[in-house]
C-alpha atoms as a PDB file:
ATOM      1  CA  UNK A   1     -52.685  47.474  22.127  1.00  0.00           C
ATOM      2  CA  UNK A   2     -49.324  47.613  19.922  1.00  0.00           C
ATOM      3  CA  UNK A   3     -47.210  44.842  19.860  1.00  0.00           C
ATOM      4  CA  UNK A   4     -43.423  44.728  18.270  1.00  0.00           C
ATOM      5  CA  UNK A   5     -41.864  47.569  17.131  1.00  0.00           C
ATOM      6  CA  UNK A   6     -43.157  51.000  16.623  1.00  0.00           C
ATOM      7  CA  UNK A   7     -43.985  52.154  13.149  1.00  0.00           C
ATOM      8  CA  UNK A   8     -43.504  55.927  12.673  1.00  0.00           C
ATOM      9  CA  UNK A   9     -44.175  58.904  14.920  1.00  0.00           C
ATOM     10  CA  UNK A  10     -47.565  58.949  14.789  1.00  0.00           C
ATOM     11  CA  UNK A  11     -48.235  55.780  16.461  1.00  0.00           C
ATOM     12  CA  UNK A  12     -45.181  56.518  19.580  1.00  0.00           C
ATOM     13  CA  UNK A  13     -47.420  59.481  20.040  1.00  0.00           C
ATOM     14  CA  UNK A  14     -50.807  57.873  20.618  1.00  0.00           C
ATOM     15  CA  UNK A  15     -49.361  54.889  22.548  1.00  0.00           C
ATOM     16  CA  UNK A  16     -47.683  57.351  25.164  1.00  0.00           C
ATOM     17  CA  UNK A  17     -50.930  59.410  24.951  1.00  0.00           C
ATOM     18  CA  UNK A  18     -53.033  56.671  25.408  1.00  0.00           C
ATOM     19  CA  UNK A  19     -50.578  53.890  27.316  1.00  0.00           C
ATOM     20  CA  UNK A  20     -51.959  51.505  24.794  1.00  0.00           C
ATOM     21  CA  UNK A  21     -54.570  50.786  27.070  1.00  0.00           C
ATOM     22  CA  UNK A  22     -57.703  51.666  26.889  1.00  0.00           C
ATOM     23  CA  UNK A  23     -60.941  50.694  25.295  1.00  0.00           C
ATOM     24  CA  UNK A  24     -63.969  53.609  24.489  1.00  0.00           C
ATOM     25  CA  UNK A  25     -67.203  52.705  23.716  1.00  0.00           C
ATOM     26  CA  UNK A  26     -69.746  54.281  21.564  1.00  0.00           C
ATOM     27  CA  UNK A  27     -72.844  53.082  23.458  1.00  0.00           C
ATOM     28  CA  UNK A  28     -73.557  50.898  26.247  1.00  0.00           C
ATOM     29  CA  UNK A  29     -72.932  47.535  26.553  1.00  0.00           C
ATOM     30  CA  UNK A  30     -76.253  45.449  28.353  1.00  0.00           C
ATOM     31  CA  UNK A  31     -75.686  42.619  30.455  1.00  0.00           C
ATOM     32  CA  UNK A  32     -74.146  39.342  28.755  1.00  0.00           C
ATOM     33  CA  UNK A  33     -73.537  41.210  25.382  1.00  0.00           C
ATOM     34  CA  UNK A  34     -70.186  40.500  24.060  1.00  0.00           C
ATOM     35  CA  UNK A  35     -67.988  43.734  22.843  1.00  0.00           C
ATOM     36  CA  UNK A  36     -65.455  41.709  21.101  1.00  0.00           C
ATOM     37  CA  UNK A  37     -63.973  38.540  20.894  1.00  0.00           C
ATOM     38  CA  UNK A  38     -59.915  38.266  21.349  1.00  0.00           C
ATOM     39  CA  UNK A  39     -58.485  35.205  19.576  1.00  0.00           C
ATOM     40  CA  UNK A  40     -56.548  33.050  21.987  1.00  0.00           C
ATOM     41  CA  UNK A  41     -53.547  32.889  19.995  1.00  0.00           C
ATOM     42  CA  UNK A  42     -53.789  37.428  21.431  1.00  0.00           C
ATOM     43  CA  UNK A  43     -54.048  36.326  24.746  1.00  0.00           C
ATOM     44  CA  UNK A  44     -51.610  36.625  27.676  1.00  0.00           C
ATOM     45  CA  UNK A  45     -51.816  33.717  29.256  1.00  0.00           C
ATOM     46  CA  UNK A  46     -49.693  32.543  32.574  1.00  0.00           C
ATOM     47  CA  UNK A  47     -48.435  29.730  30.519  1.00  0.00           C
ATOM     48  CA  UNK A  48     -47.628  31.965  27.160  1.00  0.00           C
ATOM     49  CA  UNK A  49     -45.677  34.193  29.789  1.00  0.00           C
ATOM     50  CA  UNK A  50     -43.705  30.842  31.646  1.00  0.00           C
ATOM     51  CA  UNK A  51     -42.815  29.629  27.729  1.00  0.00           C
ATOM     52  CA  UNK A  52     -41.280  33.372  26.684  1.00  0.00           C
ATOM     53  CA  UNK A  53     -37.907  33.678  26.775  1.00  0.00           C
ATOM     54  CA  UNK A  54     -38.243  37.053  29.130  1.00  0.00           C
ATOM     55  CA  UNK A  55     -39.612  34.766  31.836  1.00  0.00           C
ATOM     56  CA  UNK A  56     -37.531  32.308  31.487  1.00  0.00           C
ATOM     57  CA  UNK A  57     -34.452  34.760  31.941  1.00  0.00           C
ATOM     58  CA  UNK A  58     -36.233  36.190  35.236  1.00  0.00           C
ATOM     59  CA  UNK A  59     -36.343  32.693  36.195  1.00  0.00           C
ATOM     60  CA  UNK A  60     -32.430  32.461  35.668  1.00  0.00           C
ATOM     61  CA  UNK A  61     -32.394  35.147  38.241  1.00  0.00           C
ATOM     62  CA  UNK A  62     -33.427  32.443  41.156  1.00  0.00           C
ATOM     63  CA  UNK A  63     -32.323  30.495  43.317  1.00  0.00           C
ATOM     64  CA  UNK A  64     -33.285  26.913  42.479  1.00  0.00           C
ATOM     65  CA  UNK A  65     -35.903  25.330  44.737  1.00  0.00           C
ATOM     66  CA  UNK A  66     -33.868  22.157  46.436  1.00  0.00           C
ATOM     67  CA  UNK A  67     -35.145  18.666  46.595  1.00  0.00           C
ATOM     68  CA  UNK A  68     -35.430  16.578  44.010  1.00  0.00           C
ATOM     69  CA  UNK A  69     -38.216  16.496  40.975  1.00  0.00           C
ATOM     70  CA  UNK A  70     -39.165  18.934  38.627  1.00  0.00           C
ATOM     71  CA  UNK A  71     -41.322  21.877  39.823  1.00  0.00           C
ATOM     72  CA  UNK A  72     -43.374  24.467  37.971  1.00  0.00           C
ATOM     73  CA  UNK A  73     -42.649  27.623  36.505  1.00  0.00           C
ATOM     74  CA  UNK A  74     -44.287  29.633  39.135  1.00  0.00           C
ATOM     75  CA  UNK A  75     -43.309  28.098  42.421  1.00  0.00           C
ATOM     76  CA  UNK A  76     -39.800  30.281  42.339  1.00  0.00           C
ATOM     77  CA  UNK A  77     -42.120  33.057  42.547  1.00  0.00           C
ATOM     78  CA  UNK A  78     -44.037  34.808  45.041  1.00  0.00           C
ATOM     79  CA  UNK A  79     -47.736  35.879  44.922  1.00  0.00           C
ATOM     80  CA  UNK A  80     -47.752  39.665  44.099  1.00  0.00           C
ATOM     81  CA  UNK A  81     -50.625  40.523  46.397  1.00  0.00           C
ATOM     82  CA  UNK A  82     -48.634  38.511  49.726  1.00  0.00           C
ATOM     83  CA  UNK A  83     -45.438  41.051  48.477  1.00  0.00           C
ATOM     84  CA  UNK A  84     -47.236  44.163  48.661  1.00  0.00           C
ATOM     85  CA  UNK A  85     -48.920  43.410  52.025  1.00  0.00           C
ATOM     86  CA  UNK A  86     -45.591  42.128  53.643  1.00  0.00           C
ATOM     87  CA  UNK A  87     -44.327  45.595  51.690  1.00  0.00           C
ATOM     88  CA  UNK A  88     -47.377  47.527  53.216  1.00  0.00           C
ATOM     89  CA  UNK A  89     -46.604  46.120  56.618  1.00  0.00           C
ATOM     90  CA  UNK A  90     -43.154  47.859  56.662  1.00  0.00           C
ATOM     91  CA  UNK A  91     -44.443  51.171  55.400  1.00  0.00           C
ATOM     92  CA  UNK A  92     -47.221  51.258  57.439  1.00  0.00           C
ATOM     93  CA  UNK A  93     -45.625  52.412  60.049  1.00  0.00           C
ATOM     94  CA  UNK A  94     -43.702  55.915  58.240  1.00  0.00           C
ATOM     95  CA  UNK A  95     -45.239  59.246  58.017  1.00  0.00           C
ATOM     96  CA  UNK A  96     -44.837  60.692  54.401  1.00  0.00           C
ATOM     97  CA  UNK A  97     -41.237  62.385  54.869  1.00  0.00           C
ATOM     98  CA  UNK A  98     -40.378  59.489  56.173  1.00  0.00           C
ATOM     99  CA  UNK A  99     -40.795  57.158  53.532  1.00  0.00           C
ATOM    100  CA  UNK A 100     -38.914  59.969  51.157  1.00  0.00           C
ATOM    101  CA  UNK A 101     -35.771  59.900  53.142  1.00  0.00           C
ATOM    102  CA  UNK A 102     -35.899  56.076  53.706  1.00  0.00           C
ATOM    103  CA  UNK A 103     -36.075  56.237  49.599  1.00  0.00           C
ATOM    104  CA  UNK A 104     -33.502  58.724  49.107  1.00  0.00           C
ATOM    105  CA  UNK A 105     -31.177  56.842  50.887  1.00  0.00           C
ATOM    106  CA  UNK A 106     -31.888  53.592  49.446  1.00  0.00           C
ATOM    107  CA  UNK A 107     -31.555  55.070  46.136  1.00  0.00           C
ATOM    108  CA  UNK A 108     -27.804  56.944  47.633  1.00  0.00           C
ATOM    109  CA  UNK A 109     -26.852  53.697  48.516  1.00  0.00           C
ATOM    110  CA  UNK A 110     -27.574  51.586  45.448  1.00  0.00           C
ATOM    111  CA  UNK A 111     -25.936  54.286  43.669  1.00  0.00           C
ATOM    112  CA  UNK A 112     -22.581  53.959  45.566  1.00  0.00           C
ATOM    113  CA  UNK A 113     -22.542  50.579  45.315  1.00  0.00           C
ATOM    114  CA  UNK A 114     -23.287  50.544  41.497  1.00  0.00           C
ATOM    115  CA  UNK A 115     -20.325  53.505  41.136  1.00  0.00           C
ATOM    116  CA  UNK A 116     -18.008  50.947  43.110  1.00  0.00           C
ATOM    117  CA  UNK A 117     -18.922  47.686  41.022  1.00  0.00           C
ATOM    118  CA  UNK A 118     -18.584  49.396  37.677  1.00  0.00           C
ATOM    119  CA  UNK A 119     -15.199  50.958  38.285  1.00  0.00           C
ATOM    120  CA  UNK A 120     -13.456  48.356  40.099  1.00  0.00           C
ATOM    121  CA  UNK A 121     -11.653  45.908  37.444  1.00  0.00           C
ATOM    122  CA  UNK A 122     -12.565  42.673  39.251  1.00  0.00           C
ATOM    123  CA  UNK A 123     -15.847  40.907  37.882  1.00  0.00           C
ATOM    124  CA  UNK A 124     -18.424  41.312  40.531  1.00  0.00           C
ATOM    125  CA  UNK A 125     -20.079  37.625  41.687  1.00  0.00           C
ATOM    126  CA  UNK A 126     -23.936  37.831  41.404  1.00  0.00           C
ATOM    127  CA  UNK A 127     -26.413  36.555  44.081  1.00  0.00           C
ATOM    128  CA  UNK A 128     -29.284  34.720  42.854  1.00  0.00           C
ATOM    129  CA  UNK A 129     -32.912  35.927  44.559  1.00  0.00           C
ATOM    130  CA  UNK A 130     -33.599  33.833  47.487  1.00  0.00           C
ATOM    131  CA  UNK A 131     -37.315  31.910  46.655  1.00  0.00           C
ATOM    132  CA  UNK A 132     -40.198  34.491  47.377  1.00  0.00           C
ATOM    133  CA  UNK A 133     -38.645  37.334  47.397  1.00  0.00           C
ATOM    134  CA  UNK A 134     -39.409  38.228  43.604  1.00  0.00           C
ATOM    135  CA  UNK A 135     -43.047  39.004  42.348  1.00  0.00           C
ATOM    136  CA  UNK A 136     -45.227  36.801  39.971  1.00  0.00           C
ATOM    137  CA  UNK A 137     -45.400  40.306  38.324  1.00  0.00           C
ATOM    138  CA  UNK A 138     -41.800  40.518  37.306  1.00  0.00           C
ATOM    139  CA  UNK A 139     -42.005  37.741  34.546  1.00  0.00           C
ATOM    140  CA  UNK A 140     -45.353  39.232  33.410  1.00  0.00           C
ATOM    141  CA  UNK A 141     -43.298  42.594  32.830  1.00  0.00           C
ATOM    142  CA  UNK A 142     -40.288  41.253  31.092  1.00  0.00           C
ATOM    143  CA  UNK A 143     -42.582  39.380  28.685  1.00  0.00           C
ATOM    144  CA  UNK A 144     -44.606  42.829  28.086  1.00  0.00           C
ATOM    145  CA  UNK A 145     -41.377  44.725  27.874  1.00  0.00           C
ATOM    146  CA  UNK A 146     -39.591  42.383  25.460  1.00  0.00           C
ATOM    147  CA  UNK A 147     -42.820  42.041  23.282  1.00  0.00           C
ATOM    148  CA  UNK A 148     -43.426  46.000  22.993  1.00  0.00           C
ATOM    149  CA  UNK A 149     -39.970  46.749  21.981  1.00  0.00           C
ATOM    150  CA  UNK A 150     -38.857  43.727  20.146  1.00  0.00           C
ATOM    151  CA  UNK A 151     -37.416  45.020  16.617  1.00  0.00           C
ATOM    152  CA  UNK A 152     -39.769  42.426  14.644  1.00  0.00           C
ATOM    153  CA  UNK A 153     -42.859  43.212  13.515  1.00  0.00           C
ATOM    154  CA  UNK A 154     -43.890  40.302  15.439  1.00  0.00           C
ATOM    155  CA  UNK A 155     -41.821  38.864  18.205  1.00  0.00           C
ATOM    156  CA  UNK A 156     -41.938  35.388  18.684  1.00  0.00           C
ATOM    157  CA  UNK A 157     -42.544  34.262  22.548  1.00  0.00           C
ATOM    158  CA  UNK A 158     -39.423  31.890  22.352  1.00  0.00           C
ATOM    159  CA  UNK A 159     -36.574  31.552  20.193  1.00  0.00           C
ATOM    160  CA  UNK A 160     -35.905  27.579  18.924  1.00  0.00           C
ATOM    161  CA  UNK A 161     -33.130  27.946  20.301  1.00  0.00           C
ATOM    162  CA  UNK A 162     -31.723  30.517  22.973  1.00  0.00           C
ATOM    163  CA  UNK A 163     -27.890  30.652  23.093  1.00  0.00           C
ATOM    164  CA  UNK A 164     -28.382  33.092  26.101  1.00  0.00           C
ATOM    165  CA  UNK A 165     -30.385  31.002  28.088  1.00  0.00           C
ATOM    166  CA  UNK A 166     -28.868  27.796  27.465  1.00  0.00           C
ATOM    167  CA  UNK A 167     -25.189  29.234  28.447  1.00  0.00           C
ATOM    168  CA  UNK A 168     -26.928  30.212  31.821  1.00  0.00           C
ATOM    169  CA  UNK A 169     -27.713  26.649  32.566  1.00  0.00           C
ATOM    170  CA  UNK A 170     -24.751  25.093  32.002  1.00  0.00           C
ATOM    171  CA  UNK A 171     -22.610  27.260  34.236  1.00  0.00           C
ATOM    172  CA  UNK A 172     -24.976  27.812  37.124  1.00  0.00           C
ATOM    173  CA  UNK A 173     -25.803  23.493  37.340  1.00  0.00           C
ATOM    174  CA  UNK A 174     -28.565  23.628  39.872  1.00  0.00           C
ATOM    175  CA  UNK A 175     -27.940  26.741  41.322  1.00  0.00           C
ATOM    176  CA  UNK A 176     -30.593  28.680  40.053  1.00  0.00           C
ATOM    177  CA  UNK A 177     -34.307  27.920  39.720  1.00  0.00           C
ATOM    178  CA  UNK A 178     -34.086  27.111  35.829  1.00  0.00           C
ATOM    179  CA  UNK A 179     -32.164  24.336  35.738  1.00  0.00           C
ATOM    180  CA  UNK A 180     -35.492  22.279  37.655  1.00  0.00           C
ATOM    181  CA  UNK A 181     -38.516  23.780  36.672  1.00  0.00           C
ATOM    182  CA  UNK A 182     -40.622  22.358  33.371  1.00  0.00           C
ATOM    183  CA  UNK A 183     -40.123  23.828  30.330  1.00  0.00           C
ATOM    184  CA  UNK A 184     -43.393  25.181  28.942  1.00  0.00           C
ATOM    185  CA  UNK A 185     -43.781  24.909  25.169  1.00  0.00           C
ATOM    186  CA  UNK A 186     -45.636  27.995  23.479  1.00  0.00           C
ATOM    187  CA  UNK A 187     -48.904  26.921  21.411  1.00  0.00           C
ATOM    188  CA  UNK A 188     -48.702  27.140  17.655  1.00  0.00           C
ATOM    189  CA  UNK A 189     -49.840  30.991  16.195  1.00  0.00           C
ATOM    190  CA  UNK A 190     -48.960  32.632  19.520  1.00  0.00           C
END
């Protein structure tokens, strides 16, 4: 797959053709033959994804855990297969037209209230996600999304220093889920 920025015309049209994806072979691979070797340094690990700056941000979005003690990256987030089947249990029960109108009017609704927040002049107040309530997934995306379309050729995991992030924790305190988890360092090369 591509990572960083995309090079010419060429290359945005075999990415979307391809999704970046996918691996052909030429001939078959036998039992315990290896078809290529990745260098760890290329490897998305959970910890690689907990020391980006992506995660980290999707972290900002939580609401801390309580209780004193440091906890890790991870425990502000739910497991991604208990979310779909808690997901799947709601959905379970609605025919097909059903679930389109139930969507529609989600989607109505978040509209409205988007229309109303963006043209009133007050600042709106945020709400922090409650624990378990947002996907082990979502950091995995943000650290795929801000690696595929980062402007450098290649985009570092972390900054040194994040300006962004570090605002964030000083004016939430311990209100959101940053503020007490460890901070992962990202390996050397990666």
């Amino acid at each position: 797959g591509k990572v960083g920025m995309v090079d010419g015309v060429a290359e945005r049209a075999l990415y979307e053709r391809t999704m970046g994806c996918q691996i052909w072979t030429a001939r078959e691979i036998k039992k315990d033959e290896v078809m290529m070797t990745c260098p760890r340094p290329a490897m998305i690990t959970p910890d690689v994804v907990a020391a980006s700056d992506a995660a980290r941000a999707v972290l900002a979005c939580c609401k801390g855990l309580g209780g004193g003690g440091d906890y890790d990256f991870w425990d502000a987030f739910e497991n991604t297969t208990i979310c779909e089947a808690k997901f799947a249990q709601k959905m379970s029960s609605s025919a097909g037209t059903q679930l389109l109108v139930k969507t529609l009017r989600e989607r109505d609704s978040a509209e409205k209230l988007f229309k109303s927040l963006s043209s009133s002049s007050k600042s709106s107040e945020f709400q922090l996600a409650p624990n378990g309530v947002v996907s082990t997934r979502a950091p995995f995306l943000a650290f795929l999304i801000h690696q595929r379309f980062s402007p450098w050729v290649n985009p570092p995991v972390a900054m040194d220093t994040n300006g962004d992030i570090e605002k964030v924790v000083q004016e939430d305190g311990d209100s959101n889920a940053i503020t007490k988890a460890r901070r992962i360092r990202p390996l050397p090369d990666t």
